[in-house]
C-alpha atoms as a PDB file:
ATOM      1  CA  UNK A   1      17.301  25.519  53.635  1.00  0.00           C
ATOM      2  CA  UNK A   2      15.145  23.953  56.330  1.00  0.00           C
ATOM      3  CA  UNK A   3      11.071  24.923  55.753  1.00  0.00           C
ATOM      4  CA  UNK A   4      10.808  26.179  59.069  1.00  0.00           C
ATOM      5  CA  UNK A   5      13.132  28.635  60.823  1.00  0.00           C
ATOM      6  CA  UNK A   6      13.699  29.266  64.567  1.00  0.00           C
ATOM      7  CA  UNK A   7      12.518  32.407  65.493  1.00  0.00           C
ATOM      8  CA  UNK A   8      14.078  34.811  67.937  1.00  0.00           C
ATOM      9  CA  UNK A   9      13.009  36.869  70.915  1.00  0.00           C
ATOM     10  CA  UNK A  10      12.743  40.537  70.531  1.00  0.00           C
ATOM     11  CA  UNK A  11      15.547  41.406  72.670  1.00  0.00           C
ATOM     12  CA  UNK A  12      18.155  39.547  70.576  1.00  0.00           C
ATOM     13  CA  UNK A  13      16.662  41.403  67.367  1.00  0.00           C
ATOM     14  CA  UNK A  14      20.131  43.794  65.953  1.00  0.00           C
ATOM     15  CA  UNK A  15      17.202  46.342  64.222  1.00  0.00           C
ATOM     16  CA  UNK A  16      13.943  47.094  65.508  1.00  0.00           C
ATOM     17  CA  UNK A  17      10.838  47.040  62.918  1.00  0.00           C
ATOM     18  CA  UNK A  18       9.740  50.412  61.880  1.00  0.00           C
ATOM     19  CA  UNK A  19       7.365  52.687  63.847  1.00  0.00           C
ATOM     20  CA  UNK A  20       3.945  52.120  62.687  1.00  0.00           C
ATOM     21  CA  UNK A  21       0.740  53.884  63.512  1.00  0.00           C
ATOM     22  CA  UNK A  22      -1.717  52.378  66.406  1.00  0.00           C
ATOM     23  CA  UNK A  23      -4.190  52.026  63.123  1.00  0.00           C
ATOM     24  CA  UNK A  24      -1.851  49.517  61.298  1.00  0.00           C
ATOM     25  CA  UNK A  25      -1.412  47.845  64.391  1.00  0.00           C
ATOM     26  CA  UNK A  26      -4.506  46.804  65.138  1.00  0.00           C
ATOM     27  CA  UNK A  27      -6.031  43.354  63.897  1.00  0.00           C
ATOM     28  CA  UNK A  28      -8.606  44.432  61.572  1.00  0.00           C
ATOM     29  CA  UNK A  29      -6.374  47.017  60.265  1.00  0.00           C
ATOM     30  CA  UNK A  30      -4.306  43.501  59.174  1.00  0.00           C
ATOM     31  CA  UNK A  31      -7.262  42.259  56.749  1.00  0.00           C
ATOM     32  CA  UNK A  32      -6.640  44.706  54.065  1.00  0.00           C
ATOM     33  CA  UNK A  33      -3.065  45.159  54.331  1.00  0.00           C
ATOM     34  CA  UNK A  34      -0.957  42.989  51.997  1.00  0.00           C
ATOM     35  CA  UNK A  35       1.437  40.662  53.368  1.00  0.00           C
ATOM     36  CA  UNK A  36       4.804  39.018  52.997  1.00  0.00           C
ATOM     37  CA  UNK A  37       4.416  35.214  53.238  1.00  0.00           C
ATOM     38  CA  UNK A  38       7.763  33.012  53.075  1.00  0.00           C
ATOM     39  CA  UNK A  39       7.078  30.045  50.757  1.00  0.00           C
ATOM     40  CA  UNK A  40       9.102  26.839  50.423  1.00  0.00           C
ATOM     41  CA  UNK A  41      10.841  28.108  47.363  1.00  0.00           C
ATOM     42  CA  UNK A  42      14.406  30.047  47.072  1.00  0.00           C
ATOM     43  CA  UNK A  43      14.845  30.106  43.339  1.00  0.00           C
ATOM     44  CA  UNK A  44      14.052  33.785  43.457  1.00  0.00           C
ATOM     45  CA  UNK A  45      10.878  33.732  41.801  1.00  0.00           C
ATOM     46  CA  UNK A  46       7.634  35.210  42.475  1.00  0.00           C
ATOM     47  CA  UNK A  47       4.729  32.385  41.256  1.00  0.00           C
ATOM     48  CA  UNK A  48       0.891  33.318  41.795  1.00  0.00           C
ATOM     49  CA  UNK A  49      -0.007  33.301  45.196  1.00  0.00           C
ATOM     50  CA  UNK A  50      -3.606  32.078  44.063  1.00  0.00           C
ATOM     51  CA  UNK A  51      -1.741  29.112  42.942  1.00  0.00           C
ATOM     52  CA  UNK A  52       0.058  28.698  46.339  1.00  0.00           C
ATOM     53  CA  UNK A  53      -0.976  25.910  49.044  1.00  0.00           C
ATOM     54  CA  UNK A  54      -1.403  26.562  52.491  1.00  0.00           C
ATOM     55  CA  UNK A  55       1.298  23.290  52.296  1.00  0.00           C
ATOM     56  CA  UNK A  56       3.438  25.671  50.056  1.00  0.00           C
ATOM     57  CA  UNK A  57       3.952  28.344  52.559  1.00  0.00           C
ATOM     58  CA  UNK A  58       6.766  28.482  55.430  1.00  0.00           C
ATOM     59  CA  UNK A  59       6.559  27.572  58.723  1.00  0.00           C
ATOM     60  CA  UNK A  60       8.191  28.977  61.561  1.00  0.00           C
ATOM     61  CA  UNK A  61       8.563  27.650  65.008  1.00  0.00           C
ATOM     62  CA  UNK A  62       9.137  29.190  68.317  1.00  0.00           C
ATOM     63  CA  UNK A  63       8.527  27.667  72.195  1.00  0.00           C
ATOM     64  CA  UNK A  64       4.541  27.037  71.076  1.00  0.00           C
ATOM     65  CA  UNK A  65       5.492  24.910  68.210  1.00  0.00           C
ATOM     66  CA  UNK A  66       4.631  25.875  64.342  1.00  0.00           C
ATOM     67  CA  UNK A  67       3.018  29.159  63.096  1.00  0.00           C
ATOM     68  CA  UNK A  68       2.291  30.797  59.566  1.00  0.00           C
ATOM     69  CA  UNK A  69       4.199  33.476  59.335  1.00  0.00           C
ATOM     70  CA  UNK A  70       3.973  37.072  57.528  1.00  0.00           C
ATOM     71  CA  UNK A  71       5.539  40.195  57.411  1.00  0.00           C
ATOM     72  CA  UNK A  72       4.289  43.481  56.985  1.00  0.00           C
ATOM     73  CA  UNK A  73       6.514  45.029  53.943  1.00  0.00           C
ATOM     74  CA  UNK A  74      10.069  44.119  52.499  1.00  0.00           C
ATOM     75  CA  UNK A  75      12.046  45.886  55.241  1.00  0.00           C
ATOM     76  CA  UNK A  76      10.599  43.587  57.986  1.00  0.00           C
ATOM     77  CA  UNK A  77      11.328  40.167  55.739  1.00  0.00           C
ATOM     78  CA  UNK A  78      14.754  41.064  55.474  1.00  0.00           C
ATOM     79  CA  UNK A  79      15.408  41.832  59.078  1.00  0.00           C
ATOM     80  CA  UNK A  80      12.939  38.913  60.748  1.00  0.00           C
ATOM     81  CA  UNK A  81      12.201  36.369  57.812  1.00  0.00           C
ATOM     82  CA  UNK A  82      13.934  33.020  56.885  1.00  0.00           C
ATOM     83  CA  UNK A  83      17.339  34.179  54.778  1.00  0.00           C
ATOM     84  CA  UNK A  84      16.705  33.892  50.535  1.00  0.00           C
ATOM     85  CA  UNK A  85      12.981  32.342  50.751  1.00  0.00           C
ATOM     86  CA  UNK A  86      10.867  33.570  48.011  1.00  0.00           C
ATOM     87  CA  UNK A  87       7.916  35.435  48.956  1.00  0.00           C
ATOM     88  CA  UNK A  88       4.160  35.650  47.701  1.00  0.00           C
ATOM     89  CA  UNK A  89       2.158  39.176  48.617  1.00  0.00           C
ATOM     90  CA  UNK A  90      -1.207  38.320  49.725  1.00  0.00           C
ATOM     91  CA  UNK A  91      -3.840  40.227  51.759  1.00  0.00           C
ATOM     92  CA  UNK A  92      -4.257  39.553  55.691  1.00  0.00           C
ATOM     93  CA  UNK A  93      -7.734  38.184  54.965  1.00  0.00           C
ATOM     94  CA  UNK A  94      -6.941  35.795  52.383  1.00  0.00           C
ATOM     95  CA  UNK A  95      -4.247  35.013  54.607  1.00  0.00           C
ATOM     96  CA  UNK A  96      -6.329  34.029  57.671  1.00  0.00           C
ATOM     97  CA  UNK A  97      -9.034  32.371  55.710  1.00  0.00           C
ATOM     98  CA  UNK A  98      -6.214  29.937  54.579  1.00  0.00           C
ATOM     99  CA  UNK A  99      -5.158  29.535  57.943  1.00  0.00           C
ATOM    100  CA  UNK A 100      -8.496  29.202  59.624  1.00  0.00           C
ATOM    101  CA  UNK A 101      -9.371  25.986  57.291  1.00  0.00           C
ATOM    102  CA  UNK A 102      -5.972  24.567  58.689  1.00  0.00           C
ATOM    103  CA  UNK A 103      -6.643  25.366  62.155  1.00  0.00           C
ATOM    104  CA  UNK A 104      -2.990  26.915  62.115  1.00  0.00           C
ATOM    105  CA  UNK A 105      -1.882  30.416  64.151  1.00  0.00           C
ATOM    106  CA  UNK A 106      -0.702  33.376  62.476  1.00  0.00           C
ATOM    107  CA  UNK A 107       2.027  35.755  63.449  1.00  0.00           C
ATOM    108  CA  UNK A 108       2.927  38.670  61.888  1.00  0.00           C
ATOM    109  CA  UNK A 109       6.519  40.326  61.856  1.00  0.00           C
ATOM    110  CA  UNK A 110       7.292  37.408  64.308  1.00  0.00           C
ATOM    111  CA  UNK A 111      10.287  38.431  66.662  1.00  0.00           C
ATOM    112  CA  UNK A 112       9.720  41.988  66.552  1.00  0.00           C
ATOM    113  CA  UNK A 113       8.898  44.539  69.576  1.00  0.00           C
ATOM    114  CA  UNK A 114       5.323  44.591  67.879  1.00  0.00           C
ATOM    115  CA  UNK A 115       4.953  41.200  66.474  1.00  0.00           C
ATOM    116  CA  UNK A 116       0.820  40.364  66.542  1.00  0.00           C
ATOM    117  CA  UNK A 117      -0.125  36.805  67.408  1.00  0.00           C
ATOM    118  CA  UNK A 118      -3.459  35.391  65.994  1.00  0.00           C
ATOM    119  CA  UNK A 119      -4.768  32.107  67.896  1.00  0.00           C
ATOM    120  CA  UNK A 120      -6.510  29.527  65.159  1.00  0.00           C
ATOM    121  CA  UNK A 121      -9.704  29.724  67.122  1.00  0.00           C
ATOM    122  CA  UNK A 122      -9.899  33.767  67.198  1.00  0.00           C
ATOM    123  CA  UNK A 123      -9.376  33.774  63.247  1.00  0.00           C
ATOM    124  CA  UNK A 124     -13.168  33.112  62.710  1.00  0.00           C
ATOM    125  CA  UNK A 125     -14.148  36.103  64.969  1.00  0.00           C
ATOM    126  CA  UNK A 126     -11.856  37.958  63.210  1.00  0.00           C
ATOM    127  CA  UNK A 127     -12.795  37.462  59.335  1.00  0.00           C
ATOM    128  CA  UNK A 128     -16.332  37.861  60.500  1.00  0.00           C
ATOM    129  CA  UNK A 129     -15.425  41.619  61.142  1.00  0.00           C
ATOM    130  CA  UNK A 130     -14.923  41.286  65.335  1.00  0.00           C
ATOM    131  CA  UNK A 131     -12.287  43.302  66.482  1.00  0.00           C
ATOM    132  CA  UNK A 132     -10.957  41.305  69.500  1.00  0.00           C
ATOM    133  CA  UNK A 133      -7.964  43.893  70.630  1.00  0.00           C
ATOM    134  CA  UNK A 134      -6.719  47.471  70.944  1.00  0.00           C
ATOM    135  CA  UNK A 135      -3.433  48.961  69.720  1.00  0.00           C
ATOM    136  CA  UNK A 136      -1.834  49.044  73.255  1.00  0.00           C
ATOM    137  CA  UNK A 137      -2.649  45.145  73.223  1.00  0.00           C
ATOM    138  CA  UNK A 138      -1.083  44.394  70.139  1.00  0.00           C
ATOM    139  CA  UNK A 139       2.168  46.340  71.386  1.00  0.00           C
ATOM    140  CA  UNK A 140       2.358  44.065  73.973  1.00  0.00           C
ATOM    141  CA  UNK A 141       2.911  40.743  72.157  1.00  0.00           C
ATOM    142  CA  UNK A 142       0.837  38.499  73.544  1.00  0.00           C
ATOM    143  CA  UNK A 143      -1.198  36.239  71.715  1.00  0.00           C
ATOM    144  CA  UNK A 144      -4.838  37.288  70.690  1.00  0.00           C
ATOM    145  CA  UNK A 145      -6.289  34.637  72.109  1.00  0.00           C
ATOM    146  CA  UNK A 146      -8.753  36.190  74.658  1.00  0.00           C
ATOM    147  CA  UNK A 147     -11.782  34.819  72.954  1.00  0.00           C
ATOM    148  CA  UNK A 148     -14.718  37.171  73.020  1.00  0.00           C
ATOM    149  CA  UNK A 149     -17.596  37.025  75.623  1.00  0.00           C
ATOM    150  CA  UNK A 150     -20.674  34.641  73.908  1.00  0.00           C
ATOM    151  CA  UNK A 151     -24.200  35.491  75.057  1.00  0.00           C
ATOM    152  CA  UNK A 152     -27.271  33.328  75.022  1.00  0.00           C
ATOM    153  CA  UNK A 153     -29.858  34.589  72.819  1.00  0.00           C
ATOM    154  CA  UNK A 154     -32.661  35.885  74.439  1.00  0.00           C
ATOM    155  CA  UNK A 155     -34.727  34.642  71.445  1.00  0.00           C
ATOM    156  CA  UNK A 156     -33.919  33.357  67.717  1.00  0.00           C
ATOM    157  CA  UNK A 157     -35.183  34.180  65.004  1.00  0.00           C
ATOM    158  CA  UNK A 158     -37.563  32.158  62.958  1.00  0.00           C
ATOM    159  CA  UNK A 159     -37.674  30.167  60.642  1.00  0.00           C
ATOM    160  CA  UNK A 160     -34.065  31.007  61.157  1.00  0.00           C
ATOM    161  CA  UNK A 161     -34.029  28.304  64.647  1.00  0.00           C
ATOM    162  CA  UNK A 162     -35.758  25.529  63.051  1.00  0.00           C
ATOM    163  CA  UNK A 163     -34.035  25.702  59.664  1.00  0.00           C
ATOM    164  CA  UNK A 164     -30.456  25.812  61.410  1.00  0.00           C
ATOM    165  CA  UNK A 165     -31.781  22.544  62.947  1.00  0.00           C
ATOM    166  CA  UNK A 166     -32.918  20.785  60.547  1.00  0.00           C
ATOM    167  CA  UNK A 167     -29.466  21.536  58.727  1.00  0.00           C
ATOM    168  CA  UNK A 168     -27.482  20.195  61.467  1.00  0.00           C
ATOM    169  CA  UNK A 169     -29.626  16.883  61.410  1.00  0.00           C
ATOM    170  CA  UNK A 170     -28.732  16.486  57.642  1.00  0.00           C
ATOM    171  CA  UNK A 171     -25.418  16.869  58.504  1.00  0.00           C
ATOM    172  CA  UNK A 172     -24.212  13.525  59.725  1.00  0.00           C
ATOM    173  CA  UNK A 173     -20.298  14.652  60.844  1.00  0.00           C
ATOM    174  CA  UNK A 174     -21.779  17.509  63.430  1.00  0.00           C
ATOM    175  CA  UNK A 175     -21.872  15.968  67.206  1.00  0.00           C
ATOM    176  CA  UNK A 176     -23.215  18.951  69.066  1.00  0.00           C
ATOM    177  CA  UNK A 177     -23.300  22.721  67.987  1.00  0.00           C
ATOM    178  CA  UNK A 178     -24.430  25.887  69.790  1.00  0.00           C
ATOM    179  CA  UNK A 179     -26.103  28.745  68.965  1.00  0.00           C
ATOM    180  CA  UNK A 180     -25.145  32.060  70.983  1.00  0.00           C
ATOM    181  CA  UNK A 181     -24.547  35.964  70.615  1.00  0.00           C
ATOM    182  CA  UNK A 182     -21.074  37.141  69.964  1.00  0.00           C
ATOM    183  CA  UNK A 183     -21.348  40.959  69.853  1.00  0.00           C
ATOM    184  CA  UNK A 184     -23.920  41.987  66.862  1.00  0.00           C
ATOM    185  CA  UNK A 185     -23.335  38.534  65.134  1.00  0.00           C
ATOM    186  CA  UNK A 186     -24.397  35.427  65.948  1.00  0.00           C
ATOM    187  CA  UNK A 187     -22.189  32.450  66.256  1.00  0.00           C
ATOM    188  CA  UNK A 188     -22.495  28.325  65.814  1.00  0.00           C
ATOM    189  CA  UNK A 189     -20.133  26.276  66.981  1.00  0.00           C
ATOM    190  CA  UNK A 190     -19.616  22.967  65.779  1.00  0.00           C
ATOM    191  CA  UNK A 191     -18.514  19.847  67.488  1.00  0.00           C
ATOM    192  CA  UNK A 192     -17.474  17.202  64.555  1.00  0.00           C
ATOM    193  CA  UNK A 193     -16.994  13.607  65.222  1.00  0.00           C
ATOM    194  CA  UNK A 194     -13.515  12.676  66.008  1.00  0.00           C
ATOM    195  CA  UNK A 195     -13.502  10.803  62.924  1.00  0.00           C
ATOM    196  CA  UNK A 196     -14.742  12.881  60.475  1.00  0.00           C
ATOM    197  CA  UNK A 197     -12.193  14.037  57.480  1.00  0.00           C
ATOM    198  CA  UNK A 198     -10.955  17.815  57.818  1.00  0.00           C
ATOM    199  CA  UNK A 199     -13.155  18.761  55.057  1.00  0.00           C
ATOM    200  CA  UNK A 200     -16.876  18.035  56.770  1.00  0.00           C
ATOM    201  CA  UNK A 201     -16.312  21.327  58.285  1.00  0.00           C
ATOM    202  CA  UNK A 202     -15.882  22.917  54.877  1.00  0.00           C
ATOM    203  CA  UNK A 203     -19.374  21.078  53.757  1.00  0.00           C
ATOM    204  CA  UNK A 204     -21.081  22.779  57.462  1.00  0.00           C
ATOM    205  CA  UNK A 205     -19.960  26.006  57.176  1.00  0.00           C
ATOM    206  CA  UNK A 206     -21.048  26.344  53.490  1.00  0.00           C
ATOM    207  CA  UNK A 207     -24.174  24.957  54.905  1.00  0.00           C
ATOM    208  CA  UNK A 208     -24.781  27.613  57.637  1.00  0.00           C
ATOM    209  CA  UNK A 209     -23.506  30.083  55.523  1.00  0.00           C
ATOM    210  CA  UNK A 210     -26.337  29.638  52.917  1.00  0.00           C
ATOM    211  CA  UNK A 211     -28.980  29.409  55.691  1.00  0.00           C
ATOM    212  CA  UNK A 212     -28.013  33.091  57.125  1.00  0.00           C
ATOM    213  CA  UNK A 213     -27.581  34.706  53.736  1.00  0.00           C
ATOM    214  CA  UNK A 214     -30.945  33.484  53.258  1.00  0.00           C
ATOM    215  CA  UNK A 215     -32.354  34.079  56.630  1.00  0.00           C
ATOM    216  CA  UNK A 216     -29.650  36.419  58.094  1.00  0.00           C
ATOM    217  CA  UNK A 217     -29.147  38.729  55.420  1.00  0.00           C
ATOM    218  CA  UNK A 218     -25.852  38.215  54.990  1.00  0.00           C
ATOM    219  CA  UNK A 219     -22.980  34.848  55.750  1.00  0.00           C
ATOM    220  CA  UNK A 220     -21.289  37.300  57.951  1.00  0.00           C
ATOM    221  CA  UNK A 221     -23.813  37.654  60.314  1.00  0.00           C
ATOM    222  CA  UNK A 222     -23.162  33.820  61.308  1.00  0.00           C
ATOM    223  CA  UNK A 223     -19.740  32.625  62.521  1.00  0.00           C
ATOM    224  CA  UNK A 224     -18.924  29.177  61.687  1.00  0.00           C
ATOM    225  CA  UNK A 225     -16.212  28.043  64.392  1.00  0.00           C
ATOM    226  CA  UNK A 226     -14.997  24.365  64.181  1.00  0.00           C
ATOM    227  CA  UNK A 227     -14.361  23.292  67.962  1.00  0.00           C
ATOM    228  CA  UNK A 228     -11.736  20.509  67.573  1.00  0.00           C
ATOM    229  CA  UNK A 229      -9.643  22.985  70.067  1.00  0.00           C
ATOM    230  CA  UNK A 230     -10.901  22.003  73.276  1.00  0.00           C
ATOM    231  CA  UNK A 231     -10.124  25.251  74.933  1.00  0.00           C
ATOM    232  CA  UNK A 232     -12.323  26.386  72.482  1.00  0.00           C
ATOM    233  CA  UNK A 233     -14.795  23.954  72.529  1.00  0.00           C
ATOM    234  CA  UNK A 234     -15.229  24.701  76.326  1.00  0.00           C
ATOM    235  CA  UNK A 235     -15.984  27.956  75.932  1.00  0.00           C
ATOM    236  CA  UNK A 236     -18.852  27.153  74.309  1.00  0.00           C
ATOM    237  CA  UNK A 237     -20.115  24.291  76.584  1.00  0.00           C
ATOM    238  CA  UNK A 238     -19.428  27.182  79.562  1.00  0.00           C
ATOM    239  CA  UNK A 239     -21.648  29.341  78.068  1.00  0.00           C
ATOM    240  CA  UNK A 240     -25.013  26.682  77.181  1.00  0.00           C
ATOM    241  CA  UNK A 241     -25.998  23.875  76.557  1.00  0.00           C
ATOM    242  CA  UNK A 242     -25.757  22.503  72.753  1.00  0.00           C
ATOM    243  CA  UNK A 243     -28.724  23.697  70.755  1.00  0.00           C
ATOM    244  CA  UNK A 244     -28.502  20.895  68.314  1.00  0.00           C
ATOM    245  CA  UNK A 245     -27.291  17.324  69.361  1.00  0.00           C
ATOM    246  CA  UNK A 246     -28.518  13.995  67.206  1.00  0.00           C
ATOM    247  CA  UNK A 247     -30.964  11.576  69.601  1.00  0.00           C
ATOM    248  CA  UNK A 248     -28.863   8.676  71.139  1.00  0.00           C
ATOM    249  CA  UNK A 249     -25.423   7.558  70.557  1.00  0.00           C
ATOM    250  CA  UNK A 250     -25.521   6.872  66.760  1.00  0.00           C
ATOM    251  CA  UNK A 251     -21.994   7.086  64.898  1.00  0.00           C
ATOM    252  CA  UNK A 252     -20.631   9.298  62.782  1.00  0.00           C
ATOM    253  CA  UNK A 253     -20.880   6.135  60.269  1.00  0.00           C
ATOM    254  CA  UNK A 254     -23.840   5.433  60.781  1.00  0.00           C
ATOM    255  CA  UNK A 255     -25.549   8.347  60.661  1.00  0.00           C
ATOM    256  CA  UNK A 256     -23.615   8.598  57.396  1.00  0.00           C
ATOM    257  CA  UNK A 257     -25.182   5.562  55.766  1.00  0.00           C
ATOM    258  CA  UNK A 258     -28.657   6.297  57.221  1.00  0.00           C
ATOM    259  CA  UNK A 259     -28.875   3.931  59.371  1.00  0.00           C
ATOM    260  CA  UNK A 260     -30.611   3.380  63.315  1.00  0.00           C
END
């Protein structure tokens, strides 16, 4: 069996997925709600899904290329899923969180009438509580990547300000980042140099995430949001200028090692 499967379009679906209630459909609804993830495994086993990889897990494709996919109970995997993969049940967050720190998008029940489509750069708005849709827009199966309105502060908070800064100058993979209002939360997004390993945004976002539970009151009042997406990352630069970027043109090396 391949570890990705072609997905098909609604209409060519024999059974319909279940009614469901506007309440499950929504996207925060999703968080909570265990899931049916396909793994790469078809020995009819059900291992630990703590022990599970986000390399582990099945892939499906469609016109857009590869998603994660999961399914809301047994019902839907045996209508829409890939035919005898083994499954692992895990919660929508734990299930975004994974795919957040792969930058990968998320559908769930994917070829259904109600499938719900979860862009990589809505995922941190998302976890961080931010509900980005209504029923009626989940119902109509389009992506949920209409990224939220971001404000500029009309003041920060210190020493909040000046120890995010100071942070992001210790920090020698961040570029540029920006500080702005996303509904009640506030948001930083951070531009990493192009060469900087996948897991410097790990090391910045536990960073951050220190500084507002120290400062904030609590990590979710700060959204994290890597901006190697450049639709994303120009939704930022649209809204203001960077609050943080290092003097000059250093590199990413060399402001590694210290140096200039």
């Amino acid at each position: 069996m391949s570890d990705e499967w072609p997905t098909e379009p609604p209409e060519q679906q024999e059974r319909a997925e279940p009614e469901r209630s506007d309440e499950d459909r929504g996207a925060t609804a999703l968080l909570e709600r265990e899931l049916l993830v396909p793994i790469r495994s078809s020995v009819g086993e059900a291992p630990d899904a703590e022990r599970i990889t986000i390399d582990s897990l099945r892939h499906g494709t469609d016109e857009h290329g590869r998603f994660l996919a999961a399914f809301t109970d047994r019902e839907a995997f045996a209508v829409l899923g890939p035919p005898g993969s083994d499954v692992v049940s895990v919660t929508g967050r734990e299930l975004f969180e994974r795919a957040e720190r792969a930058d990968e998008r998320v559908i769930v029940n994917p070829g259904s009438p109600d499938q719900v489509e979860v862009a990589s750069g809505v995922l941190p708005f998302l976890l961080a509580g931010i509900d980005l849709t209504t029923p009626d827009a989940l119902r109509a199966r389009r992506p949920l990547g209409g990224l939220p309105p971001l404000e500029v502060p009309a003041s920060i908070p210190e020493p909040f300000g000046s120890e995010l800064r100071a942070a992001l100058a210790e920090l020698p993979a961040v570029e540029r980042a920006w500080l702005l209002r996303v509904g009640t939360a506030w948001t930083v997004g951070v531009a990493l140099d192009s060469r900087a390993p996948l897991a410097e945004f790990d090391a910045v976002r536990n960073r951050l995430h220190a500084l507002a539970s120290e400062h904030l009151g609590s990590r979710r009042d700060l959204i994290v949001t890597d901006l190697r997406s450049p639709t994303l990352r120009a939704h930022y630069e649209a809204a203001a200028p960077p609050l943080y970027q290092p003097p000059g043109a250093r590199s990413f090396l060399s402001r590694l090692l210290g140096r200039g």
